[in-house]
N, C-alpha and C. Protein backbone atom coordinates (compact mmCIF):
# COMPACT_ATOMS: atom_id res chain seq x y z
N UNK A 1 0.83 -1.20 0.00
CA UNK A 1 0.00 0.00 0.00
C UNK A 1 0.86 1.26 0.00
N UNK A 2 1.90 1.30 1.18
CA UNK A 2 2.86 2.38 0.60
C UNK A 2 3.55 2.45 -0.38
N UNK A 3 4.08 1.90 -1.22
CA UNK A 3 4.55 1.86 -2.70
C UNK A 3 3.30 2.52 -3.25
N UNK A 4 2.59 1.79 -3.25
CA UNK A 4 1.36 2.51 -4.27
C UNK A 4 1.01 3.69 -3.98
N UNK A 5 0.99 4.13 -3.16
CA UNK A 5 0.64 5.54 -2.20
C UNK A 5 2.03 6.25 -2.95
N UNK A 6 2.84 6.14 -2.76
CA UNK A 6 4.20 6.53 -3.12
C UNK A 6 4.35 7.13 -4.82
N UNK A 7 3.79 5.98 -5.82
CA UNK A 7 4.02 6.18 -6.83
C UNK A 7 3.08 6.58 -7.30
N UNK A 8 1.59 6.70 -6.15
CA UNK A 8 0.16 7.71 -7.01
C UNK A 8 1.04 9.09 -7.11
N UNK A 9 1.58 9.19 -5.84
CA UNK A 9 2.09 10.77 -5.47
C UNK A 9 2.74 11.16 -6.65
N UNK A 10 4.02 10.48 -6.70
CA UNK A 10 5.56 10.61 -7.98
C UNK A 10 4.63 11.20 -9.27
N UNK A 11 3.31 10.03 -9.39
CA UNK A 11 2.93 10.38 -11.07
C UNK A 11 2.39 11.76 -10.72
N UNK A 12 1.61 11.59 -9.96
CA UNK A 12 0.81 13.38 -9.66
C UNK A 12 1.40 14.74 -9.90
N UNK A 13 2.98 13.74 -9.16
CA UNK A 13 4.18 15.26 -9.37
C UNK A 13 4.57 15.33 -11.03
N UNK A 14 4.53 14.36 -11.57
CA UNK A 14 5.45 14.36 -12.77
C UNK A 14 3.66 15.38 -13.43
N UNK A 15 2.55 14.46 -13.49
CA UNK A 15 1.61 15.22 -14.10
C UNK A 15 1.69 16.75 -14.02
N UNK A 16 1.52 17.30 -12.68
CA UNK A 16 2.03 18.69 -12.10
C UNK A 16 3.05 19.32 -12.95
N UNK A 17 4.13 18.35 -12.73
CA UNK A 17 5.71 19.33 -13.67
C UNK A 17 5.16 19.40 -15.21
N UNK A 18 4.64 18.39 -15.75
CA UNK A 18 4.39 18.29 -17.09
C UNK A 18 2.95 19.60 -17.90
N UNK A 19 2.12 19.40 -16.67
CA UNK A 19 1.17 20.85 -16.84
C UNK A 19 1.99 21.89 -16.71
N UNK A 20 2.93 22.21 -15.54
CA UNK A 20 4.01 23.66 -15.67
C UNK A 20 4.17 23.26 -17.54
N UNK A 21 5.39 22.68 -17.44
CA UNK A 21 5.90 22.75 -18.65
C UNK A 21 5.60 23.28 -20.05
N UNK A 22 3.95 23.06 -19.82
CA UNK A 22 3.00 23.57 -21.06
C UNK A 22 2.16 24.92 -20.86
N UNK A 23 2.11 24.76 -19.41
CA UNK A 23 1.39 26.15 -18.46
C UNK A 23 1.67 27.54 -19.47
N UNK A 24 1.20 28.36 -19.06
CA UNK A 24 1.49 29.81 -19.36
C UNK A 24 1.50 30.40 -17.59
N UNK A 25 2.33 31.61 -18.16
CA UNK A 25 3.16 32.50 -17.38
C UNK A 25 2.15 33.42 -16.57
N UNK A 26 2.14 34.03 -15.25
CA UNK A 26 1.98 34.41 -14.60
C UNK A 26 2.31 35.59 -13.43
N UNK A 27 2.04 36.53 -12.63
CA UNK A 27 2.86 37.26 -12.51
C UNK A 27 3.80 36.66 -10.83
N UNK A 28 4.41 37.66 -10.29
CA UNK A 28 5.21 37.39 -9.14
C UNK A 28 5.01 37.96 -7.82
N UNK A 29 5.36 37.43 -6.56
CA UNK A 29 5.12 38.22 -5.50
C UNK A 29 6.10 37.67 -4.86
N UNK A 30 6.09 38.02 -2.99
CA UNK A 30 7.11 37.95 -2.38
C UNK A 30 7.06 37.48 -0.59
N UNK A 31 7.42 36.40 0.18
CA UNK A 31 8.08 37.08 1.45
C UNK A 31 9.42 36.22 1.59
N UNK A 32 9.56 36.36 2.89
CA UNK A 32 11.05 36.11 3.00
C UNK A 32 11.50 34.31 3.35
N UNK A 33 10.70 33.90 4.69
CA UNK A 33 10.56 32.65 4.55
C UNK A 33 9.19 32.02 3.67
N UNK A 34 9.65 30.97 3.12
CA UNK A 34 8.36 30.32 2.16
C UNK A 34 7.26 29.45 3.25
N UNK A 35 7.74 28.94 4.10
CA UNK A 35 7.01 28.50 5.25
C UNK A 35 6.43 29.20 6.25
N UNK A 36 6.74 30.23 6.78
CA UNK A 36 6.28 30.71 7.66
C UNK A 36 5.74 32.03 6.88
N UNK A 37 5.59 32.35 6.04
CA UNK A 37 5.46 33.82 5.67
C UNK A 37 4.61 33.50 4.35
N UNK A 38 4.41 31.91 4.16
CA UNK A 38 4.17 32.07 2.50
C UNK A 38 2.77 31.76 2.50
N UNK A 39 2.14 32.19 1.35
CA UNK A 39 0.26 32.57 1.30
C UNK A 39 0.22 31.31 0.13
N UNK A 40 -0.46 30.55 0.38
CA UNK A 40 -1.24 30.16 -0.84
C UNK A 40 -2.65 29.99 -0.75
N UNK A 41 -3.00 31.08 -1.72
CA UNK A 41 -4.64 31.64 -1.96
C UNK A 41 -4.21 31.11 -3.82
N UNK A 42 -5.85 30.29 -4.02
CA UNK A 42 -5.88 30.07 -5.22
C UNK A 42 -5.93 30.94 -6.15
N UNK A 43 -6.29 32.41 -6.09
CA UNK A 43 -6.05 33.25 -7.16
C UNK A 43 -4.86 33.98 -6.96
N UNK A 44 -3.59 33.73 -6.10
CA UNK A 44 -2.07 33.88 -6.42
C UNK A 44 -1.30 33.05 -6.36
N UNK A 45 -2.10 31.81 -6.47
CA UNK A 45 -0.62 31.14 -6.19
C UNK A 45 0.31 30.53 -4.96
N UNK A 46 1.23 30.13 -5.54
CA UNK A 46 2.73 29.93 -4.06
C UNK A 46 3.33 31.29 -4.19
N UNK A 47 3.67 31.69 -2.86
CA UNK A 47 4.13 32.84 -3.12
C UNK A 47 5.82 32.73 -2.39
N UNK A 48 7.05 32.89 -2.92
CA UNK A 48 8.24 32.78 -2.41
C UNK A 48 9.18 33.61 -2.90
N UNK A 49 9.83 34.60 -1.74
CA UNK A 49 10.63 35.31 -2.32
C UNK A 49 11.83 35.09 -2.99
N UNK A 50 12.62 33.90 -2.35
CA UNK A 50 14.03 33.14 -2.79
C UNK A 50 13.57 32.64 -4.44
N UNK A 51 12.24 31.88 -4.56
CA UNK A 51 11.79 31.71 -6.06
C UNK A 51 11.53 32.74 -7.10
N UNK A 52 10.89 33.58 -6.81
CA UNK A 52 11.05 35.18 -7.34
C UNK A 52 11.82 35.79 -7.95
N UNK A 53 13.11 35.36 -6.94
CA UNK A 53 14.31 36.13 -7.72
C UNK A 53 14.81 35.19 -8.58
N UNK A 54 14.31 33.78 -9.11
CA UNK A 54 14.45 33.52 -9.96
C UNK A 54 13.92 33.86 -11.30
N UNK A 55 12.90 34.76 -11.47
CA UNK A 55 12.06 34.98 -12.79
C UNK A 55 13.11 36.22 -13.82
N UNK A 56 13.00 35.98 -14.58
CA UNK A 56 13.79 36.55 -16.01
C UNK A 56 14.28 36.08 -16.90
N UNK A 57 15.23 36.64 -17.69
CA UNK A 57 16.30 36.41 -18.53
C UNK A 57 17.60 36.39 -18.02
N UNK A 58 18.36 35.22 -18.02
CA UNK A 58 19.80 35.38 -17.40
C UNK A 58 20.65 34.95 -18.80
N UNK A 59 22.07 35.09 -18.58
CA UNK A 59 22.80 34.24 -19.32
C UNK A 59 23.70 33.56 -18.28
N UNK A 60 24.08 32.03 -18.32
CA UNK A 60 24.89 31.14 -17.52
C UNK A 60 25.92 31.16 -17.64
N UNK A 61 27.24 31.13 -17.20
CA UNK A 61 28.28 30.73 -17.69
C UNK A 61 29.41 30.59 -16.92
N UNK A 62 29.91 29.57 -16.63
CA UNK A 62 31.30 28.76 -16.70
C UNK A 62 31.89 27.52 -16.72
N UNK A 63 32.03 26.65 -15.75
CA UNK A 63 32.43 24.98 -16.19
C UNK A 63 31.21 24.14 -15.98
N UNK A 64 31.10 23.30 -17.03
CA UNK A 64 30.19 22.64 -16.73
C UNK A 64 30.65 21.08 -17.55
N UNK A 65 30.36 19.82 -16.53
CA UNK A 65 30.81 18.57 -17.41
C UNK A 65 32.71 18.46 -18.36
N UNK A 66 33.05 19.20 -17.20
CA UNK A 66 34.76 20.01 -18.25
C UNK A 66 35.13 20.53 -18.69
N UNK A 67 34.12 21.07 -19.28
CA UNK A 67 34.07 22.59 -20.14
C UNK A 67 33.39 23.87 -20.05
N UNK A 68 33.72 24.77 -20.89
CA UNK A 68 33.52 25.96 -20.81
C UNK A 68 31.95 26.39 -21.14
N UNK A 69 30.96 26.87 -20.95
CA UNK A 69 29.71 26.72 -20.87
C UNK A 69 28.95 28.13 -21.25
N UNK A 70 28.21 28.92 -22.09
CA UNK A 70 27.05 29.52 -22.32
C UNK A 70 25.55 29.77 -22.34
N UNK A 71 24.76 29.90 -21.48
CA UNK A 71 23.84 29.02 -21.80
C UNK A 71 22.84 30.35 -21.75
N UNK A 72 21.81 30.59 -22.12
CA UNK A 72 20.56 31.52 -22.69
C UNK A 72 19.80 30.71 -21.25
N UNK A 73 18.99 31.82 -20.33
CA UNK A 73 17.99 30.62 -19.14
C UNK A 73 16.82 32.24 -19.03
N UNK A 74 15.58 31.10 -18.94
CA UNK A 74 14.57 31.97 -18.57
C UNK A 74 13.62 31.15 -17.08
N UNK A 75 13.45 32.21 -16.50
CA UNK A 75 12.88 31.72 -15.40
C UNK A 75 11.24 32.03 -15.02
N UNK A 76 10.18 31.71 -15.08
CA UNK A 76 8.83 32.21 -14.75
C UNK A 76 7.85 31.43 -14.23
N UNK A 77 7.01 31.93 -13.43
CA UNK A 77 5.82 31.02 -12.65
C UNK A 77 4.90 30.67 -14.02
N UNK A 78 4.55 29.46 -13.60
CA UNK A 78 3.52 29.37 -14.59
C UNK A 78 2.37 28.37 -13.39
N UNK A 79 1.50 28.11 -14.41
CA UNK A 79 0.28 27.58 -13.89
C UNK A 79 -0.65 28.07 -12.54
N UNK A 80 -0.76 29.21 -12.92
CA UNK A 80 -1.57 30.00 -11.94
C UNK A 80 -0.30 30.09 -10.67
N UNK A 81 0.59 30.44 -10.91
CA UNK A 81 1.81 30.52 -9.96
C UNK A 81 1.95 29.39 -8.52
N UNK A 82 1.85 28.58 -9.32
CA UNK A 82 2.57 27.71 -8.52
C UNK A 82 3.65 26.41 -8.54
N UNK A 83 3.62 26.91 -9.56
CA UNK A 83 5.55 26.23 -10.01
C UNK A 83 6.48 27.21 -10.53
N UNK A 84 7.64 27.05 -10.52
CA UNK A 84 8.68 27.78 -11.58
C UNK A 84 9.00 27.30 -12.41
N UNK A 85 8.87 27.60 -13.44
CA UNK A 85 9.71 26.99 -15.04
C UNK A 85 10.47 27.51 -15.17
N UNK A 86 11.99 27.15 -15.24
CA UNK A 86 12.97 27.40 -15.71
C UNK A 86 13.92 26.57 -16.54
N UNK A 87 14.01 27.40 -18.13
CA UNK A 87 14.16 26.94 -19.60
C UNK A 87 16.17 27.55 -20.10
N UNK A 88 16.39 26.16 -19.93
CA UNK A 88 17.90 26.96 -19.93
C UNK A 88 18.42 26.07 -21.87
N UNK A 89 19.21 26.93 -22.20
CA UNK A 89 19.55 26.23 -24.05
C UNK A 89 20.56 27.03 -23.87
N UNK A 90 21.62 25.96 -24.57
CA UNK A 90 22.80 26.26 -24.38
C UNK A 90 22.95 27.20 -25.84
N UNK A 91 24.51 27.62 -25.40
CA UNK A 91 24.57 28.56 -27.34
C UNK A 91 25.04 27.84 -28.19
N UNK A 92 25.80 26.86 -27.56
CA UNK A 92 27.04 25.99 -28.47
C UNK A 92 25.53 25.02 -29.07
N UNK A 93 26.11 25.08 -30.38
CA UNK A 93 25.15 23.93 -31.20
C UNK A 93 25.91 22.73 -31.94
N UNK A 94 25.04 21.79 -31.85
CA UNK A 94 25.98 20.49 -32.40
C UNK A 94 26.23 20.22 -33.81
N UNK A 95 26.80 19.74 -35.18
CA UNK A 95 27.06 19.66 -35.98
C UNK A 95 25.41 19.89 -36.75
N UNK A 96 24.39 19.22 -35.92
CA UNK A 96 23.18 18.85 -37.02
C UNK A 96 22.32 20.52 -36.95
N UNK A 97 22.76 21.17 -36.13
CA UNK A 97 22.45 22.75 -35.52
C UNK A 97 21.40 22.49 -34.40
N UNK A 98 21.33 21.35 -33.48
CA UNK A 98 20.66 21.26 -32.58
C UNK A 98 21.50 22.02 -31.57
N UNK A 99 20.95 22.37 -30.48
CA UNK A 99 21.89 22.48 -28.98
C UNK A 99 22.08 21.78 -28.55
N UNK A 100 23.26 22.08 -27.65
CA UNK A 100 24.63 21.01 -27.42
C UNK A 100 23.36 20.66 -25.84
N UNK A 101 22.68 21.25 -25.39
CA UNK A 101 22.07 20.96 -24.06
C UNK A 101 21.10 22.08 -23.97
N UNK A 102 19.85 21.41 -23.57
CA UNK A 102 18.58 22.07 -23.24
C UNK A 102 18.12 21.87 -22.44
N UNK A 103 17.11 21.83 -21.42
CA UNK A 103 16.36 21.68 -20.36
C UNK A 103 15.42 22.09 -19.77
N UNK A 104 14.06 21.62 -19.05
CA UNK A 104 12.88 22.50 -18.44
C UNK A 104 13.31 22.14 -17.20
N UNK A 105 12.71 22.71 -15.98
CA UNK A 105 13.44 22.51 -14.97
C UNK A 105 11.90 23.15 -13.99
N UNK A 106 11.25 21.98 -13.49
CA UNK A 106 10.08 22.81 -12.67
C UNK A 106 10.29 22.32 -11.13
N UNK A 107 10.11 23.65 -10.69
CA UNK A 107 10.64 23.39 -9.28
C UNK A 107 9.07 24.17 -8.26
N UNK A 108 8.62 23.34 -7.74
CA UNK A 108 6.91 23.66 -6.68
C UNK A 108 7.82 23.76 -5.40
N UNK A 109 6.95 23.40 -4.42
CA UNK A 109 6.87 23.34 -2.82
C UNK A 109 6.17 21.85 -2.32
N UNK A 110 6.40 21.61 -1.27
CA UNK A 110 5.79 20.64 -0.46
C UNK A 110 5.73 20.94 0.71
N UNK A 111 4.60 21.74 0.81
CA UNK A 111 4.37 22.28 1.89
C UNK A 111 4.21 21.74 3.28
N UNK A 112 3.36 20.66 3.26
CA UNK A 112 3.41 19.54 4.00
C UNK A 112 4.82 19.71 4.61
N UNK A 113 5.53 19.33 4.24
CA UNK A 113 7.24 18.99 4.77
C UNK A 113 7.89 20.07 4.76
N UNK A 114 7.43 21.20 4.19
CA UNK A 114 8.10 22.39 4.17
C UNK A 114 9.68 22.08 2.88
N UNK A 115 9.83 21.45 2.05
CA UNK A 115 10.44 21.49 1.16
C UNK A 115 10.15 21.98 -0.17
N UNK A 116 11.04 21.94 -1.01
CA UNK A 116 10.68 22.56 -2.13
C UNK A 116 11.25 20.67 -2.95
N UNK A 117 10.39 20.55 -4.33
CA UNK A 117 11.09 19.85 -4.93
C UNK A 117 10.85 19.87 -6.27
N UNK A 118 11.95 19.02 -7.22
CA UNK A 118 12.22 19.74 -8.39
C UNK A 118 12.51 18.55 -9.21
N UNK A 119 12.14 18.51 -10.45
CA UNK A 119 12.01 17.66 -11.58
C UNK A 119 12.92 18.33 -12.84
N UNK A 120 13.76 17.48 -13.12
CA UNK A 120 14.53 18.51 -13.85
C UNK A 120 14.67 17.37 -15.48
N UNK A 121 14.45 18.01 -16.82
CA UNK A 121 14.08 17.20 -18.06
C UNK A 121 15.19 17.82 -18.68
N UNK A 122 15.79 16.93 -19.13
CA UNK A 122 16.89 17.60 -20.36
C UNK A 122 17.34 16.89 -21.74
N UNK A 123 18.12 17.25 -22.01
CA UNK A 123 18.48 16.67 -23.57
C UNK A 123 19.40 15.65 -23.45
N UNK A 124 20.11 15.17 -22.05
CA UNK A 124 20.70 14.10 -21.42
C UNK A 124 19.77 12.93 -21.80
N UNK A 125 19.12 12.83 -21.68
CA UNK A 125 17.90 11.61 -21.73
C UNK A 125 16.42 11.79 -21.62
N UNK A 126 16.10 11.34 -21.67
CA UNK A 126 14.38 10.97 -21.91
C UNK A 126 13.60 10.51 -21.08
N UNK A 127 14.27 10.06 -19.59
CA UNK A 127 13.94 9.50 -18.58
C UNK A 127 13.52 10.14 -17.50
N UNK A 128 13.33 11.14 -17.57
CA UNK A 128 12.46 12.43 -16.94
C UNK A 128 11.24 12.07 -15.91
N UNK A 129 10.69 11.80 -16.82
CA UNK A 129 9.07 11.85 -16.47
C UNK A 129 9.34 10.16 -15.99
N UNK A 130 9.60 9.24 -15.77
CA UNK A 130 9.44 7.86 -15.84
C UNK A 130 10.40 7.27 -14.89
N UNK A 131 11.38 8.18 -14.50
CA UNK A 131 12.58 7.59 -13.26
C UNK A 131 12.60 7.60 -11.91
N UNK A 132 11.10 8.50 -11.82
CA UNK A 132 10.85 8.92 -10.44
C UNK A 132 11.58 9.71 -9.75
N UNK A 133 12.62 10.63 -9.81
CA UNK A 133 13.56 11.02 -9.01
C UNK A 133 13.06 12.66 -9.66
N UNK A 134 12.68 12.99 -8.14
CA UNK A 134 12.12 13.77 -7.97
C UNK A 134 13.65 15.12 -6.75
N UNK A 135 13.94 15.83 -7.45
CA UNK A 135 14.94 16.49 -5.98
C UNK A 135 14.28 17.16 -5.36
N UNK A 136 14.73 17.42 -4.20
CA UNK A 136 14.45 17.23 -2.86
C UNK A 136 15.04 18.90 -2.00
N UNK A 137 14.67 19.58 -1.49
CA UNK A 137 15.73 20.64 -0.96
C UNK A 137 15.15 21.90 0.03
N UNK A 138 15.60 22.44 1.15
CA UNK A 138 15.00 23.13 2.20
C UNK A 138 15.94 24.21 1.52
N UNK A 139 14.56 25.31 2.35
CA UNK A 139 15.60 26.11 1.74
C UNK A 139 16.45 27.18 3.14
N UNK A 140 17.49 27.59 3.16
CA UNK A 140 18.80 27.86 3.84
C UNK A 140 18.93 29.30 3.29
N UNK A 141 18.11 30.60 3.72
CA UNK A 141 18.51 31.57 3.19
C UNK A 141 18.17 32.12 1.91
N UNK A 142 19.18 32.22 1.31
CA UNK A 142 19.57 32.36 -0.15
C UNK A 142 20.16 31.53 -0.88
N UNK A 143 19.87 30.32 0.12
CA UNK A 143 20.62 28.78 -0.79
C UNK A 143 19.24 27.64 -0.78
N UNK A 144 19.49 26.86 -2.47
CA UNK A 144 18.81 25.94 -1.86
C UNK A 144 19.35 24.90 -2.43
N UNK A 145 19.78 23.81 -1.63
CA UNK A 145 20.44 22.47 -2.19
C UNK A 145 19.70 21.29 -2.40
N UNK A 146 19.46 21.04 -4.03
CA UNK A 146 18.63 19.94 -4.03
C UNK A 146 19.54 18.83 -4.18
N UNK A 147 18.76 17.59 -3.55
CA UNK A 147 19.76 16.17 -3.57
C UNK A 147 18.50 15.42 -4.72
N UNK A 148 19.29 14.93 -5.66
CA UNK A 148 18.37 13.67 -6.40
C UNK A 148 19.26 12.80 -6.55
N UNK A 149 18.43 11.65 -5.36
CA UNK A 149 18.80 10.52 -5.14
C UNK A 149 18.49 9.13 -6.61
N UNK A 150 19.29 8.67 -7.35
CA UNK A 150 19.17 7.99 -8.26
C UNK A 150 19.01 6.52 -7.88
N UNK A 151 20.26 5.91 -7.08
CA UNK A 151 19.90 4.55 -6.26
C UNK A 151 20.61 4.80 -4.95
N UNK A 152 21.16 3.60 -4.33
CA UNK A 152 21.83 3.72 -3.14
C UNK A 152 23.01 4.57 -3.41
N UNK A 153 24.28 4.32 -4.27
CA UNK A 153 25.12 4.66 -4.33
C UNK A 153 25.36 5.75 -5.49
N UNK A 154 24.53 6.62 -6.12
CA UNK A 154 24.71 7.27 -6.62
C UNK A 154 23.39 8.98 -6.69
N UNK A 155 24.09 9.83 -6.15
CA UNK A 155 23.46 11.04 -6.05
C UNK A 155 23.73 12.06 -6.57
N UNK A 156 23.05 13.38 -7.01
CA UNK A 156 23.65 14.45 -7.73
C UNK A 156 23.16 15.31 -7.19
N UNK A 157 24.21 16.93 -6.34
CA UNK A 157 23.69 18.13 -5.73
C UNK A 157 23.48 18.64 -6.45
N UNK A 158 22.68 19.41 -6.89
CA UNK A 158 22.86 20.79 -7.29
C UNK A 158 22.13 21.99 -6.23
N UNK A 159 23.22 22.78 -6.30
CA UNK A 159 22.71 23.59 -5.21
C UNK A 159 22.84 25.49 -6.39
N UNK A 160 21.67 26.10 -5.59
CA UNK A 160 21.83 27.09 -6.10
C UNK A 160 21.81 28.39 -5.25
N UNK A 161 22.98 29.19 -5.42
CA UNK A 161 23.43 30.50 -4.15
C UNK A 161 22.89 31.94 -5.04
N UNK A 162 22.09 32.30 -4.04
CA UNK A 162 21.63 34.15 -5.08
C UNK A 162 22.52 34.83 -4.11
N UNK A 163 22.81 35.67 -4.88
CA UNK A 163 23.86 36.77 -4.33
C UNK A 163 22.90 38.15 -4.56
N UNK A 164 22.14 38.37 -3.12
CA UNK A 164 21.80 39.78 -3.32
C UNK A 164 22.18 40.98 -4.28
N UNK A 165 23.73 41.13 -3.53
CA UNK A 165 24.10 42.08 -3.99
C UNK A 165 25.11 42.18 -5.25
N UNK A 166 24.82 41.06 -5.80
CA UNK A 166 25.61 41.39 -7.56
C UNK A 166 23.94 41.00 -7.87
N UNK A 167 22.87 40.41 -7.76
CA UNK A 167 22.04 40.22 -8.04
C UNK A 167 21.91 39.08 -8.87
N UNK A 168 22.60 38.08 -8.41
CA UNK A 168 23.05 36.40 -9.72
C UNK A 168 22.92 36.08 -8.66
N UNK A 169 22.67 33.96 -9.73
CA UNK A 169 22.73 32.86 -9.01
C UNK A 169 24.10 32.31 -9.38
N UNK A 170 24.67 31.65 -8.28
CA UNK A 170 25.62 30.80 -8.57
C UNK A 170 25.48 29.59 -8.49
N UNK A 171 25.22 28.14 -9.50
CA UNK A 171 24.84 27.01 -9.53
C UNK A 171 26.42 26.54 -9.24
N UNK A 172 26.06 25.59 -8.55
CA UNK A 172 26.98 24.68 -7.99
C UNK A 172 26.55 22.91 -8.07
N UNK A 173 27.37 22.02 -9.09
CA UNK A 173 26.31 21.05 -8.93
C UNK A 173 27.50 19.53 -8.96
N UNK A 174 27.14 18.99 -8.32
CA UNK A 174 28.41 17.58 -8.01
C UNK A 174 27.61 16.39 -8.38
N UNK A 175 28.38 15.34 -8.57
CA UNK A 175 28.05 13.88 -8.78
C UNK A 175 28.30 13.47 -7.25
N UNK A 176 27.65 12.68 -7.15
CA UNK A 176 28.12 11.82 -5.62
C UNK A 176 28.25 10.34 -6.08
N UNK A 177 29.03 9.82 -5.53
CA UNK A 177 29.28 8.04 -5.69
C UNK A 177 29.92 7.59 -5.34
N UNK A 178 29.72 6.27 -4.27
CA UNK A 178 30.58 5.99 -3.11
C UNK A 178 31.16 6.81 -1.96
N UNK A 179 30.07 7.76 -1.84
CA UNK A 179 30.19 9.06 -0.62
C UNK A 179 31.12 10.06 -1.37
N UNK A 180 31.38 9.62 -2.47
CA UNK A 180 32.80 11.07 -3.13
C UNK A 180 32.26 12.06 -3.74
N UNK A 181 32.25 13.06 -3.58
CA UNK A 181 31.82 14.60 -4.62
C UNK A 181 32.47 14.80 -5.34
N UNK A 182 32.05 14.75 -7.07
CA UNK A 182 32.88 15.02 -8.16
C UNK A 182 32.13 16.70 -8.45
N UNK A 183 32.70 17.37 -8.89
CA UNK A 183 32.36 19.03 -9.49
C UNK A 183 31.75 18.71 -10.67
N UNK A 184 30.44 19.04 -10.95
CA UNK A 184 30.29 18.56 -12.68
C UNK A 184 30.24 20.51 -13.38
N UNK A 185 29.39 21.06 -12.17
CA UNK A 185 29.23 22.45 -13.02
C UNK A 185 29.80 23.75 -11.57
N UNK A 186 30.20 24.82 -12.83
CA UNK A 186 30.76 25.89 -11.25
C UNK A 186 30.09 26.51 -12.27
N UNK A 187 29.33 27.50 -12.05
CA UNK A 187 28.59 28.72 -12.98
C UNK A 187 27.68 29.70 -12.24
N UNK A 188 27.93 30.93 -12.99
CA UNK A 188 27.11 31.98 -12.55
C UNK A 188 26.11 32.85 -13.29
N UNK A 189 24.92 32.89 -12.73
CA UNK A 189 23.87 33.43 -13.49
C UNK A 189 23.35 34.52 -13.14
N UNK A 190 23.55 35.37 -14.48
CA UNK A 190 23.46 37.12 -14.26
C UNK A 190 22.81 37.83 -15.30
N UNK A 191 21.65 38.68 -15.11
CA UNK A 191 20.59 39.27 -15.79
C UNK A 191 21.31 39.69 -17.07
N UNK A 192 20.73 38.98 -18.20
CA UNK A 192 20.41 39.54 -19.41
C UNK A 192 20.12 40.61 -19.72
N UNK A 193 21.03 41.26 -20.05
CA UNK A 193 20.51 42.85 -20.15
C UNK A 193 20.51 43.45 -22.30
């Protein structure tokens, strides 16, 4: 019964991320903690300030997977504001003129638990919607570190730091395996102007 309970939930979330994904855009609001401060009334939405300052146009850029990295990212609430979509395409394109890496990236709340968690789809694979791995992450400020747990021995951080005062995120994101942290991406994300 808990498995099943478990994996009604997972599909619900993936359904959820997959309505963001197609959703239309919405506007923004604000407080400081998302738990203790945060409103959800059906005609606004989740309301979170740390998520907030994710909405715009950024450009990404520095190591990522070994190399040197560009990437075009847009950030916005969609579905009556209560997810974030964030749409990152890289610049580098591959021989056929596809991009070298794309991605939707919808990140809600779980309020219940007071976490935030996040489904992240990319041009890595196709296994998105169907792997169950859902990340996971409290949020710490102006940080929030999601863990997606893949099996026992293999995990991936990505954590993301806003810097008030340059007004960017700095993604930070590791492999884990056999308790070891490998660096896959160091990058910083700063308004498109």
């Amino acid at each position: 019964m808990t498995r099943r309970l478990r994996l009604t939930t997972k599909s619900l979330v993936r359904c959820a991320a997959l309505s963001a994904c197609l959703g239309m855009s919405s506007g923004c609001a604000a407080p400081p903690s998302p738990w203790a401060d945060a409103q959800h009334d059906a005609s606004r939405g989740f309301q979170d300030q740390l998520l907030d300052r994710f909405v715009g146009d950024w450009v990404l850029e520095g190591m990522m997977a070994g190399g040197d990295v560009v990437h075009d990212v847009t950030a916005e609430w969609v579905t009556g504001h209560q997810y974030l979509r964030i749409v990152e395409l890289s610049r580098e394109l591959e021989e056929d003129g596809a991009r070298a890496y794309e991605a939707i990236v919808i990140i809600g709340r779980d309020a219940e638990n007071e976490r935030y968690a996040c489904l992240w789809l990319d041009s890595t694979g196709g296994s998105g919607l169907v792997n169950g791995i859902i990340g996971d992450a409290v949020s710490d400020g102006d940080r929030l570190a999601f863990l997606f747990d893949f099996d026992d021995e293999t995990r991936f951080h990505t954590t993301f730091l806003y810097d008030r005062e340059g007004d960017a995120w700095e993604w930070r994101m590791d492999s884990e395996q056999d308790g070891g942290l490998r660096p896959f991406t160091r990058a910083t994300m700063t308004r498109r102007h």
